[in-house]
Protein backbone atom coordinates (compact mmCIF):
# COMPACT_ATOMS: atom_id res chain seq x y z
CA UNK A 1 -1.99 14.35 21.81
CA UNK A 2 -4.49 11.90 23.62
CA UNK A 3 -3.21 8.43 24.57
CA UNK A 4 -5.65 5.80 24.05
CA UNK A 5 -4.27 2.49 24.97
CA UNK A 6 -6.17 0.36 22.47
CA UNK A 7 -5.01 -3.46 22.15
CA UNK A 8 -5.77 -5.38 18.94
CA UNK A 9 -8.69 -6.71 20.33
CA UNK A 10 -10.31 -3.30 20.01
CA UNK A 11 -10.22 -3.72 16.40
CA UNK A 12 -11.38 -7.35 15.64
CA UNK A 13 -14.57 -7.77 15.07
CA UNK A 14 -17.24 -10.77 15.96
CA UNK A 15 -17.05 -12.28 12.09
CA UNK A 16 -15.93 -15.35 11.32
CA UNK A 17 -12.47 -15.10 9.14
CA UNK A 18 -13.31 -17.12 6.49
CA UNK A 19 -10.69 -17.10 4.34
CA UNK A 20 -8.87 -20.71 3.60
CA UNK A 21 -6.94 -22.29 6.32
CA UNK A 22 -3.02 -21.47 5.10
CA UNK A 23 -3.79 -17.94 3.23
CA UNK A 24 -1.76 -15.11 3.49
CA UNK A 25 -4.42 -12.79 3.99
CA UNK A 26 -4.65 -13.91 7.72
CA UNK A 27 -0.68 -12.61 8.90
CA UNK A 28 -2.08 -9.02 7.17
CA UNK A 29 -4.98 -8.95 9.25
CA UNK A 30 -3.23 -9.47 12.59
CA UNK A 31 -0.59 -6.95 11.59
CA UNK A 32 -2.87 -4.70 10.72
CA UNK A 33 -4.99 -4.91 14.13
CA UNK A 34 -1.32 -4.70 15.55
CA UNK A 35 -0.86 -1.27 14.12
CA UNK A 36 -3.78 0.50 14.76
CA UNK A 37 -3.50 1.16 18.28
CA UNK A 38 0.07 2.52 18.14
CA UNK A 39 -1.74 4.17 14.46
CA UNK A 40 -4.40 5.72 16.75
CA UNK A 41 -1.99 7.21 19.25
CA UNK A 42 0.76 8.06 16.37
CA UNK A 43 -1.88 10.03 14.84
CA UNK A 44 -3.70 11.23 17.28
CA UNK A 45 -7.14 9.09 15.89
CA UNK A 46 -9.98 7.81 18.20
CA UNK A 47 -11.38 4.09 17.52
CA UNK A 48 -14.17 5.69 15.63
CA UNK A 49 -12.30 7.70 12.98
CA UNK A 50 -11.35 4.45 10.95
CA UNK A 51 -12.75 3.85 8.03
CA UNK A 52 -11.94 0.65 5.61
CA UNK A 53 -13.00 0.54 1.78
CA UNK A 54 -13.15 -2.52 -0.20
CA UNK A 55 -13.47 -3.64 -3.50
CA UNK A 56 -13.78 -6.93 -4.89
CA UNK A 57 -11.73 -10.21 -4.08
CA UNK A 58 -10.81 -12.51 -1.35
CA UNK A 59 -8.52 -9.35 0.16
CA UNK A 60 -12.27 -6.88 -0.21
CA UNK A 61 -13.74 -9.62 2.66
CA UNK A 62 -10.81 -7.51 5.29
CA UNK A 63 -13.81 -4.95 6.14
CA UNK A 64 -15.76 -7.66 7.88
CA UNK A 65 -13.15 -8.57 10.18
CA UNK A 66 -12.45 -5.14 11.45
CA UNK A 67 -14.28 -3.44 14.02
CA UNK A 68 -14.16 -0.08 12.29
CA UNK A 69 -16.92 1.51 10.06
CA UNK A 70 -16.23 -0.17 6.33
CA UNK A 71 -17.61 -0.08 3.20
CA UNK A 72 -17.38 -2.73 0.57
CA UNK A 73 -17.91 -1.26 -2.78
CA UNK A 74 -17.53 -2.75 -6.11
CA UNK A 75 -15.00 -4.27 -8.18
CA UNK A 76 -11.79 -1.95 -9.00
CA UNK A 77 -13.18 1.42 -7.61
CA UNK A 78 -12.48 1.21 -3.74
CA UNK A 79 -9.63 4.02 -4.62
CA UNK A 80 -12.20 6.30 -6.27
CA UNK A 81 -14.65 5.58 -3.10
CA UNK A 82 -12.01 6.26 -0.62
CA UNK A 83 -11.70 9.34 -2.32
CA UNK A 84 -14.86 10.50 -1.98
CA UNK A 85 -14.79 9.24 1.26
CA UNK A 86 -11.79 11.15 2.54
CA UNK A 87 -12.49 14.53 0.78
CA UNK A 88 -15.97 14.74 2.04
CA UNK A 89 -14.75 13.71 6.04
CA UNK A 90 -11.04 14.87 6.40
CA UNK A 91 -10.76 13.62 9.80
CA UNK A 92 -11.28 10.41 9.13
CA UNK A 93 -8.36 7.45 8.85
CA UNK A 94 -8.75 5.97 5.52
CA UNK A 95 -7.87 2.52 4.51
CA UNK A 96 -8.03 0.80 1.21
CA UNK A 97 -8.10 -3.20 0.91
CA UNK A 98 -7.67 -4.24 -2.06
CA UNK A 99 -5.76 -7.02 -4.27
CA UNK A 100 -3.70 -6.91 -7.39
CA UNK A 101 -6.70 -8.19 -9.71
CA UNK A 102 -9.31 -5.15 -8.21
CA UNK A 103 -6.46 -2.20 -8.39
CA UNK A 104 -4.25 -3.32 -10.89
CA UNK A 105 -6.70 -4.43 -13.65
CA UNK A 106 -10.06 -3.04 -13.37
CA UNK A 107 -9.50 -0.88 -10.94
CA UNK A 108 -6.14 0.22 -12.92
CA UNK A 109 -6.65 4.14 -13.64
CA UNK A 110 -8.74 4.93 -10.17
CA UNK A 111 -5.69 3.61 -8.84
CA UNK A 112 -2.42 5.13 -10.62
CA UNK A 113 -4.97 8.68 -10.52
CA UNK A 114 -5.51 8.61 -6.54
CA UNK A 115 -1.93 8.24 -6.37
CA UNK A 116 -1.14 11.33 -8.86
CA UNK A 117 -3.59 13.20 -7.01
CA UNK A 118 -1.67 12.25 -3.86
CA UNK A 119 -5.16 11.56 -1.63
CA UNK A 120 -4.52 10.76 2.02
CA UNK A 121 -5.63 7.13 1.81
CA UNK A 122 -3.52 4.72 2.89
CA UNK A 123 -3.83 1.32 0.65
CA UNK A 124 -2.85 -2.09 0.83
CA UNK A 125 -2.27 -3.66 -1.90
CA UNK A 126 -2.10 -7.56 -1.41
CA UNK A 127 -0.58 -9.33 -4.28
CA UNK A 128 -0.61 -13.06 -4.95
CA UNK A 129 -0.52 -12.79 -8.28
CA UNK A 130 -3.83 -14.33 -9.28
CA UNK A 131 -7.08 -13.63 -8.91
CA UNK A 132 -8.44 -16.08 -6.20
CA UNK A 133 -11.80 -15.06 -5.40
CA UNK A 134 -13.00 -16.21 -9.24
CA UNK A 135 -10.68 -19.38 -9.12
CA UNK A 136 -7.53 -19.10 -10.81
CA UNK A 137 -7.14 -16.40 -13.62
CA UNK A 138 -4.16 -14.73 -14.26
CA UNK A 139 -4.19 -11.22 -13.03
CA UNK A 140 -1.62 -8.29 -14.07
CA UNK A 141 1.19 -9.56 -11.79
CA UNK A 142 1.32 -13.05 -12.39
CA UNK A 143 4.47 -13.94 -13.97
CA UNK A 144 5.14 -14.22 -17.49
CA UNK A 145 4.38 -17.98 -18.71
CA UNK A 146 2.65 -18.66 -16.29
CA UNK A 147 -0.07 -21.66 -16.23
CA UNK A 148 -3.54 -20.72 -15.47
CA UNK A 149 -7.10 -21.27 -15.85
CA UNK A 150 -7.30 -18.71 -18.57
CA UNK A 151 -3.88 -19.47 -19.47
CA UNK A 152 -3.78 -22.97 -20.22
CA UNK A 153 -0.38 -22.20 -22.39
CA UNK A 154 1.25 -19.84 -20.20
CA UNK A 155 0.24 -16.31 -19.99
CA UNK A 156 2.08 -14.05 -22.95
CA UNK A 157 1.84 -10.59 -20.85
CA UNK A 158 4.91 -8.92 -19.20
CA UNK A 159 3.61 -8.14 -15.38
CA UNK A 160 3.12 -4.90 -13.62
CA UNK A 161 5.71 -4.33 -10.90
CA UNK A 162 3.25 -2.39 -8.46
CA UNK A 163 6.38 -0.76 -6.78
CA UNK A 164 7.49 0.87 -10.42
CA UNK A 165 3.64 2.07 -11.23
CA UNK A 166 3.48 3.49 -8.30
CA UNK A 167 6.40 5.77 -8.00
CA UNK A 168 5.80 5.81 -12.10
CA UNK A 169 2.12 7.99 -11.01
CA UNK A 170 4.08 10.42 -8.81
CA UNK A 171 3.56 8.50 -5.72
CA UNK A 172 5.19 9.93 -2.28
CA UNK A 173 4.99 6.46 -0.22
CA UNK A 174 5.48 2.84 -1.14
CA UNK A 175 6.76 0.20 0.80
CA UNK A 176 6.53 -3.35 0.34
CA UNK A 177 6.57 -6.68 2.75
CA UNK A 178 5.66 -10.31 3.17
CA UNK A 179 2.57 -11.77 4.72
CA UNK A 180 4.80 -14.20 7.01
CA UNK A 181 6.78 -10.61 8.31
CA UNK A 182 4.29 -9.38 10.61
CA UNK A 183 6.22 -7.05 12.68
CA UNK A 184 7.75 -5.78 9.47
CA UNK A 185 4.08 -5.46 7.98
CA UNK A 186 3.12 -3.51 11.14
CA UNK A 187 6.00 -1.46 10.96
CA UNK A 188 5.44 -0.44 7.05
CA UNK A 189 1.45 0.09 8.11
CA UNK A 190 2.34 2.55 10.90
CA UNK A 191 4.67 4.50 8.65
CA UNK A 192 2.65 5.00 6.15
CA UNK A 193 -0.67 5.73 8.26
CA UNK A 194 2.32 9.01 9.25
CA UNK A 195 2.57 9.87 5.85
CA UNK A 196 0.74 13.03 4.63
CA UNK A 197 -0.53 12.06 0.76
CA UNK A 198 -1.43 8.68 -0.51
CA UNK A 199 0.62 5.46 0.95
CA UNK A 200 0.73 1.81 -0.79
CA UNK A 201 1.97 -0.99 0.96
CA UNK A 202 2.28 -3.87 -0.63
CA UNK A 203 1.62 -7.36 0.74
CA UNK A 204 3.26 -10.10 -0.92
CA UNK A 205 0.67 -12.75 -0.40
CA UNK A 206 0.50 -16.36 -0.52
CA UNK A 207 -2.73 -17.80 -1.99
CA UNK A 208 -2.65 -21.66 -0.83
CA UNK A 209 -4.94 -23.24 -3.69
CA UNK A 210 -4.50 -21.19 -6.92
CA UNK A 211 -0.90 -19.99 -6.70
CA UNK A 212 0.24 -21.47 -4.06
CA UNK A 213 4.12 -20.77 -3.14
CA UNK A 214 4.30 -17.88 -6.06
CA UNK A 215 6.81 -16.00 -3.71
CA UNK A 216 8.61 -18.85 -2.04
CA UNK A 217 11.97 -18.51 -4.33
CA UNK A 218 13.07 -15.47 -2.19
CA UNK A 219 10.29 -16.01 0.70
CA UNK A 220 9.83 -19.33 1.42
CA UNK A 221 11.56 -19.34 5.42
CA UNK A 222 13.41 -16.79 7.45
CA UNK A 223 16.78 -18.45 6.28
CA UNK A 224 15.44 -17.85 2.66
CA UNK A 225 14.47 -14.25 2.96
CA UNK A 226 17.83 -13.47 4.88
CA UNK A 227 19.55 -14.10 1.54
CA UNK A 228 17.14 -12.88 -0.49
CA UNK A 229 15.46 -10.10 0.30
CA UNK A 230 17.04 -6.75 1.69
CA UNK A 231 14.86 -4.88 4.32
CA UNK A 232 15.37 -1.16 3.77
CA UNK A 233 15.19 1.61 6.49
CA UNK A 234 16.11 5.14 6.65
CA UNK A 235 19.26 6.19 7.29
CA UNK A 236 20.95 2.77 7.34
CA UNK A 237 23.03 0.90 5.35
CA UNK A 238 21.42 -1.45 2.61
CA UNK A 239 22.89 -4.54 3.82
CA UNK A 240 21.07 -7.98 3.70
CA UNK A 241 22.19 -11.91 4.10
CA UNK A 242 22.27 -14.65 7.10
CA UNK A 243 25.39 -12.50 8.50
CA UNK A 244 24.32 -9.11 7.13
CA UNK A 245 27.91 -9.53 5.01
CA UNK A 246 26.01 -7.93 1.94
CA UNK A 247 25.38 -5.23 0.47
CA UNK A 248 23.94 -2.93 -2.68
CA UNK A 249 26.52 -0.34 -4.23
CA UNK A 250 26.11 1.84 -7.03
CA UNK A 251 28.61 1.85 -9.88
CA UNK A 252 28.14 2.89 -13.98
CA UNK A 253 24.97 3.50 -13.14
CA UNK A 254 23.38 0.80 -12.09
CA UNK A 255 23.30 -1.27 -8.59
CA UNK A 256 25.46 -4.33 -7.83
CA UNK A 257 25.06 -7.02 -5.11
CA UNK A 258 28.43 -7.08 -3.50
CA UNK A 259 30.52 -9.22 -0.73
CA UNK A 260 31.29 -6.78 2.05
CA UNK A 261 35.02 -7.40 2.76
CA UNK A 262 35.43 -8.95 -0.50
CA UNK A 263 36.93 -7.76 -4.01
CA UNK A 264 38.10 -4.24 -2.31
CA UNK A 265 34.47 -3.94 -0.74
CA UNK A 266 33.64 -2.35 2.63
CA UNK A 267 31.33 -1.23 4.84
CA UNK A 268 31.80 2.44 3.60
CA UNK A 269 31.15 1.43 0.16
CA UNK A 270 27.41 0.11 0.83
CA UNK A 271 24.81 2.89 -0.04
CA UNK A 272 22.64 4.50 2.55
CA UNK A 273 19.18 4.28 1.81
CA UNK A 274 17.35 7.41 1.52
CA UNK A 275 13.29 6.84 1.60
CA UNK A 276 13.02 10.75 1.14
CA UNK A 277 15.13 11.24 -1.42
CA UNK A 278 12.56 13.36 -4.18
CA UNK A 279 14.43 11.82 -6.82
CA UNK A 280 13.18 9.06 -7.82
CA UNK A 281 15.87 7.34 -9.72
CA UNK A 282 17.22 5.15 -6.86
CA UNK A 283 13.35 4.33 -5.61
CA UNK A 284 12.56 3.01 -8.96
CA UNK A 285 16.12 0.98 -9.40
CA UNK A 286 14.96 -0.48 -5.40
CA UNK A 287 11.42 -1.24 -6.49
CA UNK A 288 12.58 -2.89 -9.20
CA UNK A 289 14.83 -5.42 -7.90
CA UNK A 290 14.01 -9.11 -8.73
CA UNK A 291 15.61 -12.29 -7.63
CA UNK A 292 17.91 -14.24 -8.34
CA UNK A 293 19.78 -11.09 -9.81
CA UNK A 294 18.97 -9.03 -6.72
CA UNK A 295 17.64 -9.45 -3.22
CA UNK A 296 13.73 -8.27 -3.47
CA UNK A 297 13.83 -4.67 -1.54
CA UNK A 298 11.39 -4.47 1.50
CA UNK A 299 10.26 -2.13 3.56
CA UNK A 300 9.78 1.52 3.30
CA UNK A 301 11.01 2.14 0.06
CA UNK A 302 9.83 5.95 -1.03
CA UNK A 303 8.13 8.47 1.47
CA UNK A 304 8.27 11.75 0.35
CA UNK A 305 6.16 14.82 1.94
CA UNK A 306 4.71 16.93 -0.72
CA UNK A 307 2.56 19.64 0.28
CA UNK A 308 -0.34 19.26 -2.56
CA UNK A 309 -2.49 16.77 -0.76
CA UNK A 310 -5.76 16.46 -2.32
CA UNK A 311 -8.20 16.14 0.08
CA UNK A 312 -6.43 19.13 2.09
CA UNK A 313 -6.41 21.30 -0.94
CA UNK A 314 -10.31 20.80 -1.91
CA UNK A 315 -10.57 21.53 1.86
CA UNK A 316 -8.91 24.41 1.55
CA UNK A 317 -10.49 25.36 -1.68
CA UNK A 318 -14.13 25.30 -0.28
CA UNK A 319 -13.01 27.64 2.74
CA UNK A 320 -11.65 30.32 0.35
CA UNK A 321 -14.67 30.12 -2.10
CA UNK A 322 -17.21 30.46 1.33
CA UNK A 323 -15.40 33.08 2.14
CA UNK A 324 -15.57 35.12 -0.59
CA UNK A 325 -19.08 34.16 -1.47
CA UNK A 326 -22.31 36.69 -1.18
CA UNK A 327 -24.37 33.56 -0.28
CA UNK A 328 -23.74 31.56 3.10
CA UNK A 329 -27.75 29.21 3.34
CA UNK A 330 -29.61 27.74 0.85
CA UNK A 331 -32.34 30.56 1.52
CA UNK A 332 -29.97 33.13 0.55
CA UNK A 333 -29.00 31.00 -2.71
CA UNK A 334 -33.05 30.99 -3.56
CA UNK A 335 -33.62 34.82 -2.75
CA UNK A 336 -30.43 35.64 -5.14
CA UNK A 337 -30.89 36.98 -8.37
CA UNK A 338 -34.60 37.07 -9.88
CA UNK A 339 -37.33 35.91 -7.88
CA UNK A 340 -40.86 36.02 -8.34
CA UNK A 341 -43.82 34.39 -6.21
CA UNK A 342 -46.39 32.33 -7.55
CA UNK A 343 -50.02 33.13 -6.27
């Protein structure tokens, strides 16, 4: 496997960011031009096997600040255009960009079906729970009641959790972070760039003039999302708080938020998280969590390797039909069956 010592550098191009001064969007763009080079050596993918599809929003902009080859398609089908994308060039690195408004509403079935078919794209989702590029309108994840430009009364519409619709279409990866973790952004990225079969990570975005601090109650500073948020990784405990004294156990069924060292509680007691666990019962219950009853789960929640990956079974398809197949050119394919020559 080639080493190819890219820096960050290698993947920014000579645009002009222009989102607003303050927006999330910016911490996702440096972590993803953090993970690509250790992406590209992980995976064993040269500079010019990236690829980044767009659909509509402030997010679908992302494309012109990479230096990869990108294609900016329209509003709430960069999933189906990845697709094609993927299954007609294997050997390319896919990347969606997208926001909760293009995948969620529009965009809603090309999404939840990529993710059922369980295509090799890897897709972040940024969520800021409005759509910002058209000024203020509610989009699937805003929260119930709230205030918008086309909500003047509060929005009456229960919100998508995209963790729960995700691993609700069959999905085998889904992790989660904040645009202010970087490293932890990074980290989710180059795990899921790993991952055989469709990944989403989702981005839990801050958008400065329409909905601005939507995510500070459990995200607002480090001291805040130490209490607040629980950062899951394989194989270790899911513990959380200022002095990791926290921790999630599982009793009648459901999860509890406990004191470690209090009310009987220890170490031992705290459950181990298990991203690839093929049950999805405890992924769901994780996805799930809100605050203030729970600490919002980050990281890599589900990643689960499933042989039936689209693009590699159409690939695989096409092989066995050609080699079964009488005809191998077009010219063969026009002298087959009747012919007849026109003088």
């Amino acid at each position: 496997m080639a080493t190819y010592n890219y820096t960050p550098a290698d993947f920014k191009s000579d645009q002009e960011v222009r989102w607003c001064p303050g927006c999330g969007d910016h911490a996702i763009l440096s972590a993803v031009q953090r993970a690509l080079p250790e992406v590209a050596d992980a995976t064993d993918t040269p500079h010019n096997k990236f690829t980044f599809v767009s659909g509509i929003g402030c997010s679908s902009r992302f494309i012109y600040y990479m230096k990869t080859f990108g294609f900016h398609s329209i509003h709430g089908r960069a999933n189906a255009i990845a697709t094609g994308v993927k299954t007609a060039n294997p050997d390319l690195s896919v990347w969606v960009a997208t926001g909760d408004g293009d995948s969620l509403a529009i965009g809603g079935n090309h999404f939840i079906h990529a993710i059922r078919r369980n295509v090799n794209l890897n897709v972040i989702l940024f969520n800021n729970e409005i759509y910002g590029l058209t000024k203020g309108q509610y989009s699937p994840t805003s929260k119930l009641g709230k205030i918008t430009k086309t909500s003047p009364y509060g929005t009456v519409e229960k919100p998508f959790n995209p963790g729960e619709l995700v691993i609700g279409a069959k999905g085998t990866f889904f992790a989660r972070s904040i645009d202010a973790e970087v490293n932890l952004t990074k980290e989710c990225l180059v795990a899921a760039a790993k991952h055989q079969g469709m990944s989403v990570t989702e981005c839990l975005q801050n958008c400065v003039i329409f909905n601005d601090k939507t995510h500070a109650t459990f995200a607002a500073d480090k001291a805040t999302r130490a209490e607040r948020t629980i950062t899951l990784r394989h194989g270790e405990k899911m513990t959380f708080g200022a002095g990791n004294d926290k921790g999630l156990v599982f009793e009648n069924m459901r999860l509890k938020v406990v004191t470690i060292g209090q009310d009987g509680y220890t170490l031992d007691d705290v459950l181990t998280h298990d991203a690839h666990e093929r049950d999805t019962t405890l992924h769901m219950m994780l996805a799930a969590m809100k605050y203030p009853d729970y600490p919002v789960a980050l990281g890599v929640i589900r990643c689960v390797e499933d042989s039936a990956v689209y693009d590699q079974a159409v690939a695989r398809q096409v092989e066995e039909v050609k080699a079964k197949s009488p005809i191998h050119s077009v010219d063969e394919l026009l002298r087959s069956g009747e012919t007849w020559e026109v003088e």
